[in-house]
PDB file of N, CA and C in Angstrom:
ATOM      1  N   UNK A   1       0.858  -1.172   0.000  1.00  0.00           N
ATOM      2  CA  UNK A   1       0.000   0.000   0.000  1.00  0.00           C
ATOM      3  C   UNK A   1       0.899   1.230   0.000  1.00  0.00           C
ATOM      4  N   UNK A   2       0.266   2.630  -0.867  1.00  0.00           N
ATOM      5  CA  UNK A   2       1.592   3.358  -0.805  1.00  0.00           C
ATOM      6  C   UNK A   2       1.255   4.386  -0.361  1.00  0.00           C
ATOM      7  N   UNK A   3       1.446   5.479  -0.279  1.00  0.00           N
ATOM      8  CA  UNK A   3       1.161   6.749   1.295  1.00  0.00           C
ATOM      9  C   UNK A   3      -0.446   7.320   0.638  1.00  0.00           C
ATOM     10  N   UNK A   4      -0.287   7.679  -0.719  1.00  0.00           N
ATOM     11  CA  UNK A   4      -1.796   7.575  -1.665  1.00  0.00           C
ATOM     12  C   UNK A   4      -2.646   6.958  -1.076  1.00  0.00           C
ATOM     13  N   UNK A   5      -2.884   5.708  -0.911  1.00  0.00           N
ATOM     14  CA  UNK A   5      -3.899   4.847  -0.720  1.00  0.00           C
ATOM     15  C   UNK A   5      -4.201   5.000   0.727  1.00  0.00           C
ATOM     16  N   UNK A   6      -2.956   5.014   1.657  1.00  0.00           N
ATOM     17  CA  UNK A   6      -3.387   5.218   3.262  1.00  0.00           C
ATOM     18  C   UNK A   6      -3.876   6.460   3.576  1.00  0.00           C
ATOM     19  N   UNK A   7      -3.923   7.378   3.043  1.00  0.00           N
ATOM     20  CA  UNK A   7      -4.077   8.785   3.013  1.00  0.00           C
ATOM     21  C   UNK A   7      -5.859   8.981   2.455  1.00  0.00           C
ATOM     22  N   UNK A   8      -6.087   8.242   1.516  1.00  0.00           N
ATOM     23  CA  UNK A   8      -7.872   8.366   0.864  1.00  0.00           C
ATOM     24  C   UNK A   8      -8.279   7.854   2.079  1.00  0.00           C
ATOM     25  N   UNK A   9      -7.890   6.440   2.684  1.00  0.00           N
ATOM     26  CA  UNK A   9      -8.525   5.480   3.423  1.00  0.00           C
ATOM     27  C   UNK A   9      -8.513   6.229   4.425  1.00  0.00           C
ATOM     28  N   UNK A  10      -8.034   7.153   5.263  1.00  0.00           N
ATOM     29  CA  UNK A  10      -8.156   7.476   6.412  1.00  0.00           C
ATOM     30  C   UNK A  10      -9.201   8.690   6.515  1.00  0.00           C
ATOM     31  N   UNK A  11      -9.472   9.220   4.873  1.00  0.00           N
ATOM     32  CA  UNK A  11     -10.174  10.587   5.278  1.00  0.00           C
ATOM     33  C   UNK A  11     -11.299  10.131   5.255  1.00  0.00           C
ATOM     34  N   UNK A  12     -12.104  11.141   5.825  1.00  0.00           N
ATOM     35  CA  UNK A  12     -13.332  11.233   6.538  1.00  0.00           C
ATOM     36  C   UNK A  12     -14.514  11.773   5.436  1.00  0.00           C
ATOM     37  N   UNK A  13     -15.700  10.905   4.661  1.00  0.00           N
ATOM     38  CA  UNK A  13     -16.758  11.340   3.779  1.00  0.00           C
ATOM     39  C   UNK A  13     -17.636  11.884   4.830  1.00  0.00           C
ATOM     40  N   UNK A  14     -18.068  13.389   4.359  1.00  0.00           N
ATOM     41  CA  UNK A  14     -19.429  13.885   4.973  1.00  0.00           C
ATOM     42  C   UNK A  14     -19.168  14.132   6.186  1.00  0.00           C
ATOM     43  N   UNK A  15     -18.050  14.584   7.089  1.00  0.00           N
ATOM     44  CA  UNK A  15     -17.879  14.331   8.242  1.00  0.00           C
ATOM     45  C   UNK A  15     -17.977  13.280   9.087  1.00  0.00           C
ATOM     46  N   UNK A  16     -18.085  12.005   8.807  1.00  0.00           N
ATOM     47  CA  UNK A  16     -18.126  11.019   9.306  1.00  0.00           C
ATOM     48  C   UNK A  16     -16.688  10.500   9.804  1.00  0.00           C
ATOM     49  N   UNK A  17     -16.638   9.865  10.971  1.00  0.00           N
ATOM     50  CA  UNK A  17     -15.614   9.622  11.761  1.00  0.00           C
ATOM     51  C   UNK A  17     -14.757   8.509  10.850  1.00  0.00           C
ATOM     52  N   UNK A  18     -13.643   8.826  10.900  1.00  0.00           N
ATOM     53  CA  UNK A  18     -12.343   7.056  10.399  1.00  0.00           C
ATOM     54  C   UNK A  18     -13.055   5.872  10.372  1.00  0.00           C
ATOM     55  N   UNK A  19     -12.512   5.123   9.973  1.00  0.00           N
ATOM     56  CA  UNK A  19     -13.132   3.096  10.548  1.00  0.00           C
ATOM     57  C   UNK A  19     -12.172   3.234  11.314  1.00  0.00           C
ATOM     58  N   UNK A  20     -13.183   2.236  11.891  1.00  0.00           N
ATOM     59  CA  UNK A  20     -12.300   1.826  13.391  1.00  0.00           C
ATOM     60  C   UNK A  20     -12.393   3.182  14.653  1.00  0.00           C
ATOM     61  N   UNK A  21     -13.111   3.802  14.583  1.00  0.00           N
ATOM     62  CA  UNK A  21     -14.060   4.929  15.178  1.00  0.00           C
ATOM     63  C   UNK A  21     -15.363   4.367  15.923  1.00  0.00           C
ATOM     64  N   UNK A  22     -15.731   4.010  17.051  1.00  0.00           N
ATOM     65  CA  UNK A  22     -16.911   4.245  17.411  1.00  0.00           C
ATOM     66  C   UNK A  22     -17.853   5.274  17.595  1.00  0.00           C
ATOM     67  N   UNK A  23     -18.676   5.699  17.033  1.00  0.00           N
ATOM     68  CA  UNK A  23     -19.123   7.069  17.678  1.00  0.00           C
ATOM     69  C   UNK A  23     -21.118   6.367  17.485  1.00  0.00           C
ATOM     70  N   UNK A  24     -21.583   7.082  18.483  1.00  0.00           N
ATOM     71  CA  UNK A  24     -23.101   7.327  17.460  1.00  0.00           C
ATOM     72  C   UNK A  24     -23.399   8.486  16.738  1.00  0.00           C
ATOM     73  N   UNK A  25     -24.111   7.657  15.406  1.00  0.00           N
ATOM     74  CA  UNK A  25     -24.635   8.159  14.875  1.00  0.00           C
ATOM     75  C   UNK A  25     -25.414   9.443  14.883  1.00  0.00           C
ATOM     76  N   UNK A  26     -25.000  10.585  14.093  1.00  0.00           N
ATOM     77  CA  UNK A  26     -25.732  11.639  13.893  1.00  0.00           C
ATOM     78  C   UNK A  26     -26.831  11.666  12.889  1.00  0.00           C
ATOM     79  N   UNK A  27     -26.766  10.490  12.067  1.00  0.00           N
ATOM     80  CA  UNK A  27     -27.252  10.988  10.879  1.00  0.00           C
ATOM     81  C   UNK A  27     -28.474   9.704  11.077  1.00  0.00           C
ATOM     82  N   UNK A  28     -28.681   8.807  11.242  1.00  0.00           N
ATOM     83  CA  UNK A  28     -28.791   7.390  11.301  1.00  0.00           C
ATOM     84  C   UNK A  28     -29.512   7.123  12.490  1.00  0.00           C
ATOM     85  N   UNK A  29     -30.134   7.850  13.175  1.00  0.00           N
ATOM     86  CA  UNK A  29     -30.665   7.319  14.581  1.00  0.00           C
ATOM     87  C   UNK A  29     -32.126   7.620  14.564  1.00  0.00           C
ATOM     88  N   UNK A  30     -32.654   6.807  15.680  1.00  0.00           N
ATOM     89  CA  UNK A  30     -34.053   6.909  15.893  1.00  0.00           C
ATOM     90  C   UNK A  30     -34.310   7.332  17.324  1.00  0.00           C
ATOM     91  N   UNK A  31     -33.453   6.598  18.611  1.00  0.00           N
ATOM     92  CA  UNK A  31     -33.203   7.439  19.679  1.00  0.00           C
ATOM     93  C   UNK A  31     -31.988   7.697  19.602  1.00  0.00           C
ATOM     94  N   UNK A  32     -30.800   7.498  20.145  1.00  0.00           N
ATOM     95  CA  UNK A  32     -30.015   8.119  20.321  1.00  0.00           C
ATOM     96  C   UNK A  32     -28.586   7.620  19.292  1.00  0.00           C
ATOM     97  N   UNK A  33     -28.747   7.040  18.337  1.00  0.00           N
ATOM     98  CA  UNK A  33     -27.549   6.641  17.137  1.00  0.00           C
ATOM     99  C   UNK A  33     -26.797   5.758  17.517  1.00  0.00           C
ATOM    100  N   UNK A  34     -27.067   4.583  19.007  1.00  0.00           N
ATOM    101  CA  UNK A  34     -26.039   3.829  19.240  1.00  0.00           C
ATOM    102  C   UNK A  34     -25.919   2.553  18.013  1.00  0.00           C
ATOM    103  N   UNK A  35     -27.754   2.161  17.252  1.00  0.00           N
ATOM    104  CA  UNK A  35     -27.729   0.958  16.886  1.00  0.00           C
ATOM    105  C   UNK A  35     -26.458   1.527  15.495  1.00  0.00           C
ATOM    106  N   UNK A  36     -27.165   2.683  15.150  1.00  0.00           N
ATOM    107  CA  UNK A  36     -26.390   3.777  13.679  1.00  0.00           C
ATOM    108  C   UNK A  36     -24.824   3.349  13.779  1.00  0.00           C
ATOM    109  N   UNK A  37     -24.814   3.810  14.905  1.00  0.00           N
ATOM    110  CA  UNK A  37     -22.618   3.809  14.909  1.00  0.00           C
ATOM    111  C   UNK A  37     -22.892   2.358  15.390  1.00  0.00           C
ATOM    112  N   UNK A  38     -22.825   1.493  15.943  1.00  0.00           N
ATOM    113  CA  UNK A  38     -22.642   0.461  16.023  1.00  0.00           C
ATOM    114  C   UNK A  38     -22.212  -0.251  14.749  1.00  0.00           C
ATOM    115  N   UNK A  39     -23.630  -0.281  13.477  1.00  0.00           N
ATOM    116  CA  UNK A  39     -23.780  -1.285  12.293  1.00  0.00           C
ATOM    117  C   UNK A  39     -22.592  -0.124  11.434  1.00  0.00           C
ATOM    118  N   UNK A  40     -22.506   1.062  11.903  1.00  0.00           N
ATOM    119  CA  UNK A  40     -20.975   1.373  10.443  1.00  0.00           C
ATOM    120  C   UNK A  40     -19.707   1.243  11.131  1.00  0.00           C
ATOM    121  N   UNK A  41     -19.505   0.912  12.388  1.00  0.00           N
ATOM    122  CA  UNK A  41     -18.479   0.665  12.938  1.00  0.00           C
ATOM    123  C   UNK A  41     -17.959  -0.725  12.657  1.00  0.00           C
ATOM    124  N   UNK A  42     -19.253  -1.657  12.654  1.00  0.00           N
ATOM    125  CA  UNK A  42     -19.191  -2.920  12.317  1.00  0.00           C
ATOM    126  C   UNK A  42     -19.173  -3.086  10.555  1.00  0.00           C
ATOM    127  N   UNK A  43     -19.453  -2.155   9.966  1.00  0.00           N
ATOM    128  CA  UNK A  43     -20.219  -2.157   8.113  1.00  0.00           C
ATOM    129  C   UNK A  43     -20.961  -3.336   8.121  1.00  0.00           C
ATOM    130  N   UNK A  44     -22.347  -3.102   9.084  1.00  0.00           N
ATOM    131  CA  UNK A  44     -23.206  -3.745   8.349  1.00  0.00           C
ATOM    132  C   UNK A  44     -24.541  -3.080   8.668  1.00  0.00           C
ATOM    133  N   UNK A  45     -25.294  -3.867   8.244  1.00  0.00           N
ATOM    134  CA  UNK A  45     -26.843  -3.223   8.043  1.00  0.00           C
ATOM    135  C   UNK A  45     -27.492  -2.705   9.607  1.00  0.00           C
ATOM    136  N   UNK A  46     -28.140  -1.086   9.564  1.00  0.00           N
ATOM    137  CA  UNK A  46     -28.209  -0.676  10.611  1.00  0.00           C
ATOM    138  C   UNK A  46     -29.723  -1.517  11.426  1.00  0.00           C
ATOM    139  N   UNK A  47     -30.648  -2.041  10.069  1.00  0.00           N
ATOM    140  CA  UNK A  47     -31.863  -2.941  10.646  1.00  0.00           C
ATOM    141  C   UNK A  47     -31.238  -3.893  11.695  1.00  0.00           C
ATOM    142  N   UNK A  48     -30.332  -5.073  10.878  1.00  0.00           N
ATOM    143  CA  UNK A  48     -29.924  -5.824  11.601  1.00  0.00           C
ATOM    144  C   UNK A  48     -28.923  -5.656  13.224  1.00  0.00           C
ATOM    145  N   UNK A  49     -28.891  -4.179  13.393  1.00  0.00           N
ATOM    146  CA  UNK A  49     -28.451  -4.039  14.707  1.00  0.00           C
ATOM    147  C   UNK A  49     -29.511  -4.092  15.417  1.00  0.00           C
ATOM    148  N   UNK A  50     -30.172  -3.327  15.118  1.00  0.00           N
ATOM    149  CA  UNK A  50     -31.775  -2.684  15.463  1.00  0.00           C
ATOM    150  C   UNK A  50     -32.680  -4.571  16.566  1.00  0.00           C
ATOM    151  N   UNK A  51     -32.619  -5.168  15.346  1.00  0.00           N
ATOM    152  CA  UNK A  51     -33.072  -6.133  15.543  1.00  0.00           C
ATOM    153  C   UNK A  51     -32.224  -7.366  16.699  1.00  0.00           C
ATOM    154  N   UNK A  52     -31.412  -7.220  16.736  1.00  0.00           N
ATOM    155  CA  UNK A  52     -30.400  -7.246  17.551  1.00  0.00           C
ATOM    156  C   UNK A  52     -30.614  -6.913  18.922  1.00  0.00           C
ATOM    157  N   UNK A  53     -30.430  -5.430  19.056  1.00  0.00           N
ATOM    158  CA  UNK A  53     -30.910  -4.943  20.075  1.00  0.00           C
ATOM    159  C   UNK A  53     -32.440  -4.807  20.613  1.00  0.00           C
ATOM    160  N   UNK A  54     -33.144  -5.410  19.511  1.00  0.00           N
ATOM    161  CA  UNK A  54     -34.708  -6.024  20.238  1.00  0.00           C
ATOM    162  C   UNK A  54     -34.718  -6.879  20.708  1.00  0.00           C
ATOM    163  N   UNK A  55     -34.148  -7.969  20.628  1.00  0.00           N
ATOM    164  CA  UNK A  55     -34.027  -9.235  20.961  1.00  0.00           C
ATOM    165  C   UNK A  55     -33.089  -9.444  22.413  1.00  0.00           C
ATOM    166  N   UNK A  56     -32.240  -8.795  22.328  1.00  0.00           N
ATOM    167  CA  UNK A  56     -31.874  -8.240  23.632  1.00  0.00           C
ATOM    168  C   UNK A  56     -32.565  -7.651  24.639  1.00  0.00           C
ATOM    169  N   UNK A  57     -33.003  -7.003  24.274  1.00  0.00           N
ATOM    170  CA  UNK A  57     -34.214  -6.185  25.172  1.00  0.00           C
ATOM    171  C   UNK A  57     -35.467  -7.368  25.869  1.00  0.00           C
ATOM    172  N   UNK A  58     -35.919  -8.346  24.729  1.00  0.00           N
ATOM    173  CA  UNK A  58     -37.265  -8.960  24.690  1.00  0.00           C
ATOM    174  C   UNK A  58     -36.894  -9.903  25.544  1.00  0.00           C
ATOM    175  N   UNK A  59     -35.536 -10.807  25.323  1.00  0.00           N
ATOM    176  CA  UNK A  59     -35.419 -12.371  25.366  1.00  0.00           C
ATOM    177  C   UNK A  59     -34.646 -12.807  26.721  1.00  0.00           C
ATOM    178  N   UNK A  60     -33.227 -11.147  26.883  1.00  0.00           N
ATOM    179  CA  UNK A  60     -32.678 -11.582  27.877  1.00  0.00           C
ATOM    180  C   UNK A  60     -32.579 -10.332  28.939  1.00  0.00           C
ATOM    181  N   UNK A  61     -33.231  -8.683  28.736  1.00  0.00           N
ATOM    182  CA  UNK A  61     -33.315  -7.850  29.304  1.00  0.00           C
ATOM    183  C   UNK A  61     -32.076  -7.223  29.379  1.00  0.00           C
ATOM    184  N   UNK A  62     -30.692  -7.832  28.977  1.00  0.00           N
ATOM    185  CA  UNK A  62     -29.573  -7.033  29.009  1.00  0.00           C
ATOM    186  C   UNK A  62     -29.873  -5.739  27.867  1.00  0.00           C
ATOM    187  N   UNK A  63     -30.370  -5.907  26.959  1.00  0.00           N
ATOM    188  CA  UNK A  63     -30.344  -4.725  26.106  1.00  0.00           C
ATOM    189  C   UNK A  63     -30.589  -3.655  26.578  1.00  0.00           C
ATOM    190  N   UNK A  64     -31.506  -3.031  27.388  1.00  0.00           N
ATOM    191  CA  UNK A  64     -31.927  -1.828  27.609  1.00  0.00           C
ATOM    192  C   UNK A  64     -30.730  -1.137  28.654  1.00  0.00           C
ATOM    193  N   UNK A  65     -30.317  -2.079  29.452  1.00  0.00           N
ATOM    194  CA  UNK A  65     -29.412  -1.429  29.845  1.00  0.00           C
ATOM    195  C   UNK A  65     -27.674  -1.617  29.134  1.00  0.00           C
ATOM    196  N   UNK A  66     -27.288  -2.395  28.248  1.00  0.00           N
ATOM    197  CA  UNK A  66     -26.981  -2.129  27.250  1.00  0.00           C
ATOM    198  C   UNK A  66     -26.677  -1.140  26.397  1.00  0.00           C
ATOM    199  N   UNK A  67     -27.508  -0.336  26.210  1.00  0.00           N
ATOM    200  CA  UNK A  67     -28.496   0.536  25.325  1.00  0.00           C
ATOM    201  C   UNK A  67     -28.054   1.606  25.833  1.00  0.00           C
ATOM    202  N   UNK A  68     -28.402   2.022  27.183  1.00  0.00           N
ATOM    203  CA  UNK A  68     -28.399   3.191  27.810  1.00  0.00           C
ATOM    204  C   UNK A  68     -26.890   3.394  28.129  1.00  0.00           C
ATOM    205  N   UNK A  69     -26.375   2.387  28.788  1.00  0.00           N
ATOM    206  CA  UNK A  69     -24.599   2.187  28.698  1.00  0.00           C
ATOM    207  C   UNK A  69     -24.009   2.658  27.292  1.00  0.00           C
ATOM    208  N   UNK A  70     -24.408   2.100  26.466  1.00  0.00           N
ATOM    209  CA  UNK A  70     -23.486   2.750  24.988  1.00  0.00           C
ATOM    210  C   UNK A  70     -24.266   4.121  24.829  1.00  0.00           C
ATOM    211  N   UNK A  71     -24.860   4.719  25.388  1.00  0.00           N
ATOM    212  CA  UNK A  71     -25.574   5.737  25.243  1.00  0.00           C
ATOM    213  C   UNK A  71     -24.386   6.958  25.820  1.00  0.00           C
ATOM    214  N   UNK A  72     -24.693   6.364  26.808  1.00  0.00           N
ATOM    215  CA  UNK A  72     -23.643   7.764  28.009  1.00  0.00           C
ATOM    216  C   UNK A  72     -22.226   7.269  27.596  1.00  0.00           C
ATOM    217  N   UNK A  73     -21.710   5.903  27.014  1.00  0.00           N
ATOM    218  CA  UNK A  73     -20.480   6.338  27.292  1.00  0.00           C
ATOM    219  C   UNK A  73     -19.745   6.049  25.613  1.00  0.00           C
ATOM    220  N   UNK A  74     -20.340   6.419  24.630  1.00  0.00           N
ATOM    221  CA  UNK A  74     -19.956   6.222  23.244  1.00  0.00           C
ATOM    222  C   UNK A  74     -20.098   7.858  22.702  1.00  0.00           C
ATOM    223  N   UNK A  75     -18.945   8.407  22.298  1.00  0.00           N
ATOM    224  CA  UNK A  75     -19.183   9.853  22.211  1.00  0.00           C
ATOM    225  C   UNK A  75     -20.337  10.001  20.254  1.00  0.00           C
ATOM    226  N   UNK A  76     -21.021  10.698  20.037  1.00  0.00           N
ATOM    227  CA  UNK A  76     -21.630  11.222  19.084  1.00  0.00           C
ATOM    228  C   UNK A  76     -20.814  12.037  18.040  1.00  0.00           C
ATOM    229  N   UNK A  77     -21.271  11.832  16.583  1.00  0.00           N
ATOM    230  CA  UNK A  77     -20.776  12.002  15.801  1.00  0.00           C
ATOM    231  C   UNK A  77     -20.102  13.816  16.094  1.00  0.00           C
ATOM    232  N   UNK A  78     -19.101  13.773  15.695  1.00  0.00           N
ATOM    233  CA  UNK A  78     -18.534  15.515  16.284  1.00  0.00           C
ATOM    234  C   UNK A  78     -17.982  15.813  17.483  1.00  0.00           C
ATOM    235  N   UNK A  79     -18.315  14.849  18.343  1.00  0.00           N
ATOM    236  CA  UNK A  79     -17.877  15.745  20.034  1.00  0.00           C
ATOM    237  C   UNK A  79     -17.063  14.930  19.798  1.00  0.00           C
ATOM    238  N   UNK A  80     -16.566  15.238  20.765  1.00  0.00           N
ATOM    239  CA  UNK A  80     -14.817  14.597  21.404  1.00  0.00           C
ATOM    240  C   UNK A  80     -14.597  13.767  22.555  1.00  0.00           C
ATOM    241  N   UNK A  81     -16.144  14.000  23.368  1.00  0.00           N
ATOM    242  CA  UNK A  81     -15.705  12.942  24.743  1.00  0.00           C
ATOM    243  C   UNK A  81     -17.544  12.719  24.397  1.00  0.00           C
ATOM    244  N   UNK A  82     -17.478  11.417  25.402  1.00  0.00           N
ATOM    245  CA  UNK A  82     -19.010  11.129  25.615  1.00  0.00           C
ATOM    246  C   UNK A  82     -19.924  11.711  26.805  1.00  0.00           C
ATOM    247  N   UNK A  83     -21.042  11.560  26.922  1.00  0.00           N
ATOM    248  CA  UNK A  83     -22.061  11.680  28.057  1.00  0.00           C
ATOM    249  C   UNK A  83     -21.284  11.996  29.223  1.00  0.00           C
ATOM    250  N   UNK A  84     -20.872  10.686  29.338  1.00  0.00           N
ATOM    251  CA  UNK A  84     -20.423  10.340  30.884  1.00  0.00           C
ATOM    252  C   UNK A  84     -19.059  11.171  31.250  1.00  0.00           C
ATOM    253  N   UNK A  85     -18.151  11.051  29.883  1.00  0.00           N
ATOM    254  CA  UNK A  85     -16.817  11.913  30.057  1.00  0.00           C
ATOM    255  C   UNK A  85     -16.976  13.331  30.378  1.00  0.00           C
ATOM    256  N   UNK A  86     -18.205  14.051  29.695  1.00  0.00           N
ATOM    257  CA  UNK A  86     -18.775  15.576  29.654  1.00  0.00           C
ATOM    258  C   UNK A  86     -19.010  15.499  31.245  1.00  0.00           C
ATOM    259  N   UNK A  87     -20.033  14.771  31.931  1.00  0.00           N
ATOM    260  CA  UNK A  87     -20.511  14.820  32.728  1.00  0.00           C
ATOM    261  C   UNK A  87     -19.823  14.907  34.427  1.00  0.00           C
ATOM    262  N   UNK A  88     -18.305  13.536  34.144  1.00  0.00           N
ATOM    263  CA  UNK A  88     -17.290  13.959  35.044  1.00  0.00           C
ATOM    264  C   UNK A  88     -16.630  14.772  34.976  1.00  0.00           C
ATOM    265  N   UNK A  89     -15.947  15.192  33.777  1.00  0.00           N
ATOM    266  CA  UNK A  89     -15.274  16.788  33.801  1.00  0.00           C
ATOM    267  C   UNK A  89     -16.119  17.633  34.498  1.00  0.00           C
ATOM    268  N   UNK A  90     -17.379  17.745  34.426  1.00  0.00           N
ATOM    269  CA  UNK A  90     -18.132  19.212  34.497  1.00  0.00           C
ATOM    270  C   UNK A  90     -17.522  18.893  35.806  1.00  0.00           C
ATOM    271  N   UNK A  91     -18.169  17.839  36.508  1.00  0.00           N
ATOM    272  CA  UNK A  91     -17.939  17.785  37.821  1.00  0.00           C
ATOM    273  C   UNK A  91     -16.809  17.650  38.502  1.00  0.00           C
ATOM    274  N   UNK A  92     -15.620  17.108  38.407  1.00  0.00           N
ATOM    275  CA  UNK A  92     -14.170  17.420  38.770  1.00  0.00           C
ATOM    276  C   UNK A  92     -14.259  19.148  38.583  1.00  0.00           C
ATOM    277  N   UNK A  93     -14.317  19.864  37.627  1.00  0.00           N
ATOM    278  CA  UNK A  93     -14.130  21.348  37.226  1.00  0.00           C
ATOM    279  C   UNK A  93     -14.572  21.802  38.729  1.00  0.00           C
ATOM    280  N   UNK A  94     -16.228  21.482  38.789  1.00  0.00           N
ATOM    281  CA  UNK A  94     -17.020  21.933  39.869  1.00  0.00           C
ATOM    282  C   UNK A  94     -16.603  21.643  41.259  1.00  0.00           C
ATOM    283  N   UNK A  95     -16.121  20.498  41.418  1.00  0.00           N
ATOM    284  CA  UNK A  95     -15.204  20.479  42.655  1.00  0.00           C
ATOM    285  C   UNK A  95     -14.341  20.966  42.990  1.00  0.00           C
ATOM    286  N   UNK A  96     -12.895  21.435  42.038  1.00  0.00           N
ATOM    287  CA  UNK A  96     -12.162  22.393  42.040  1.00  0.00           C
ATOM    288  C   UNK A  96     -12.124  23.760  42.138  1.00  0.00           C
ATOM    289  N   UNK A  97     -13.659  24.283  41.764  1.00  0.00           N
ATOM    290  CA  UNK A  97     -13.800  25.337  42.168  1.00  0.00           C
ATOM    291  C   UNK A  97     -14.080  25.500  43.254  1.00  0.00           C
ATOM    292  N   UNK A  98     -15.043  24.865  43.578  1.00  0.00           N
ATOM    293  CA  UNK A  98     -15.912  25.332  45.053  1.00  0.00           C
ATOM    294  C   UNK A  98     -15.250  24.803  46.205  1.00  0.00           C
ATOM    295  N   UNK A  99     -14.736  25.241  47.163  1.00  0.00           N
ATOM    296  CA  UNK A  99     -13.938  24.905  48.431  1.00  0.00           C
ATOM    297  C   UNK A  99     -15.201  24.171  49.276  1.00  0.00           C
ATOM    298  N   UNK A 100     -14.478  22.999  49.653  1.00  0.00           N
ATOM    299  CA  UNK A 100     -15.362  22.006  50.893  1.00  0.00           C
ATOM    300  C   UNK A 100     -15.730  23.061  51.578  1.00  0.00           C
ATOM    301  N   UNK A 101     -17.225  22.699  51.980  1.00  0.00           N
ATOM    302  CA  UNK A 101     -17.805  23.352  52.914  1.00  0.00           C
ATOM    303  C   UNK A 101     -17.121  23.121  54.334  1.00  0.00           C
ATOM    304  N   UNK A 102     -16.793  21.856  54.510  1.00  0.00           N
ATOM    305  CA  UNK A 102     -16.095  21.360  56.111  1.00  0.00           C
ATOM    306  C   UNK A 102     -14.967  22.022  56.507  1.00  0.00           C
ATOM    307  N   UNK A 103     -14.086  21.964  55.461  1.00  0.00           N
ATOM    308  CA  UNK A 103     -12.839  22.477  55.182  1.00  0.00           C
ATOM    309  C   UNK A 103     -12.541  24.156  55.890  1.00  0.00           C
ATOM    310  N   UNK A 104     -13.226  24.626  55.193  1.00  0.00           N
ATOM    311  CA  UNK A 104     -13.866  26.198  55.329  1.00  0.00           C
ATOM    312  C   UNK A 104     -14.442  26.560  56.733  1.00  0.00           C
ATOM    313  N   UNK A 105     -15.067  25.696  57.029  1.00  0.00           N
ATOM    314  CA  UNK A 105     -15.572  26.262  58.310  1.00  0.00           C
ATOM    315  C   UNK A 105     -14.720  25.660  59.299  1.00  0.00           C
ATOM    316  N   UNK A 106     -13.891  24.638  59.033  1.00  0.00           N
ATOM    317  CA  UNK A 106     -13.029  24.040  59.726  1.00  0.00           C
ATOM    318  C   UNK A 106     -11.640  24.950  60.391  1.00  0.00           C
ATOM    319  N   UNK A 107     -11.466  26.052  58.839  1.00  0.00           N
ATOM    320  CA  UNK A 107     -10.418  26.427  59.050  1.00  0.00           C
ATOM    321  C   UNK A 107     -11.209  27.929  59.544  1.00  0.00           C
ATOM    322  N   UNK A 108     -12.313  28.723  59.289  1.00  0.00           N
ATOM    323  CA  UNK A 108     -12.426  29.650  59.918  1.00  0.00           C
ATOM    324  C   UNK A 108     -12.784  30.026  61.305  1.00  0.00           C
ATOM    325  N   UNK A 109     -13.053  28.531  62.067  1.00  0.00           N
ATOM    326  CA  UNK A 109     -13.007  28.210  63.542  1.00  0.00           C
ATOM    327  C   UNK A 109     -11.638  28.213  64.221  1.00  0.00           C
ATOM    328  N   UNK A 110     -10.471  27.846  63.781  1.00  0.00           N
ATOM    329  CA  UNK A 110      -9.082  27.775  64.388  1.00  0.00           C
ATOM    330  C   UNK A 110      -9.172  29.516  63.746  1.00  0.00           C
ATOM    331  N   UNK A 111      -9.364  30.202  63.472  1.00  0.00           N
ATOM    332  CA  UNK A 111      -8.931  31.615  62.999  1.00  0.00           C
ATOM    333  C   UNK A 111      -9.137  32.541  64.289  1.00  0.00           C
TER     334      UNK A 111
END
């Protein structure tokens, strides 16, 4: 293969992420694009995820939570971190700002 060929293969049609990219689906979804990025992550048919993940849901109940798991933690077509990654940053940030309440009153009692 010669730098040509690795170079087409890696770029991105329509904004769509590399292979070998998980993301959900922006374009492709009905709730939230996990079955979408799943079946082009895999290249195959997005029904047959779909169906997949019914049968999961129906037969052995892992799907839904499943579902909601690749939900929060599979980032969406464009962002850079997922649900869950957005969600601990905010909150590490938010802890760093705000001084322990214990702390604070801890130290303005020895004052």
């Amino acid at each position: 293969m010669n730098t040509t060929t690795a170079d087409a293969g890696s770029a991105t049609a329509a904004g769509q992420p590399q292979a070998g990219q998980l993301r959900r689906s922006a374009d492709d979804k009905m709730l939230a694009g996990v079955a979408g990025g799943i079946a082009r992550y895999l290249n195959t048919d997005v029904t047959l995820v779909r169906v997949v993940i019914a049968a999961l849901v129906l037969f052995t109940g892992a799907g839904a939570p499943l579902y909601i798991a690749a939900w929060l933690l599979i980032p969406e077509d464009g962002d850079d971190q997922s649900i869950a990654a957005a969600w601990l940053a905010a909150r590490r940030d938010r802890s760093r700002r705000t001084p322990d309440p214990r702390t604070a009153s801890a130290a303005s009692a020895t004052s």
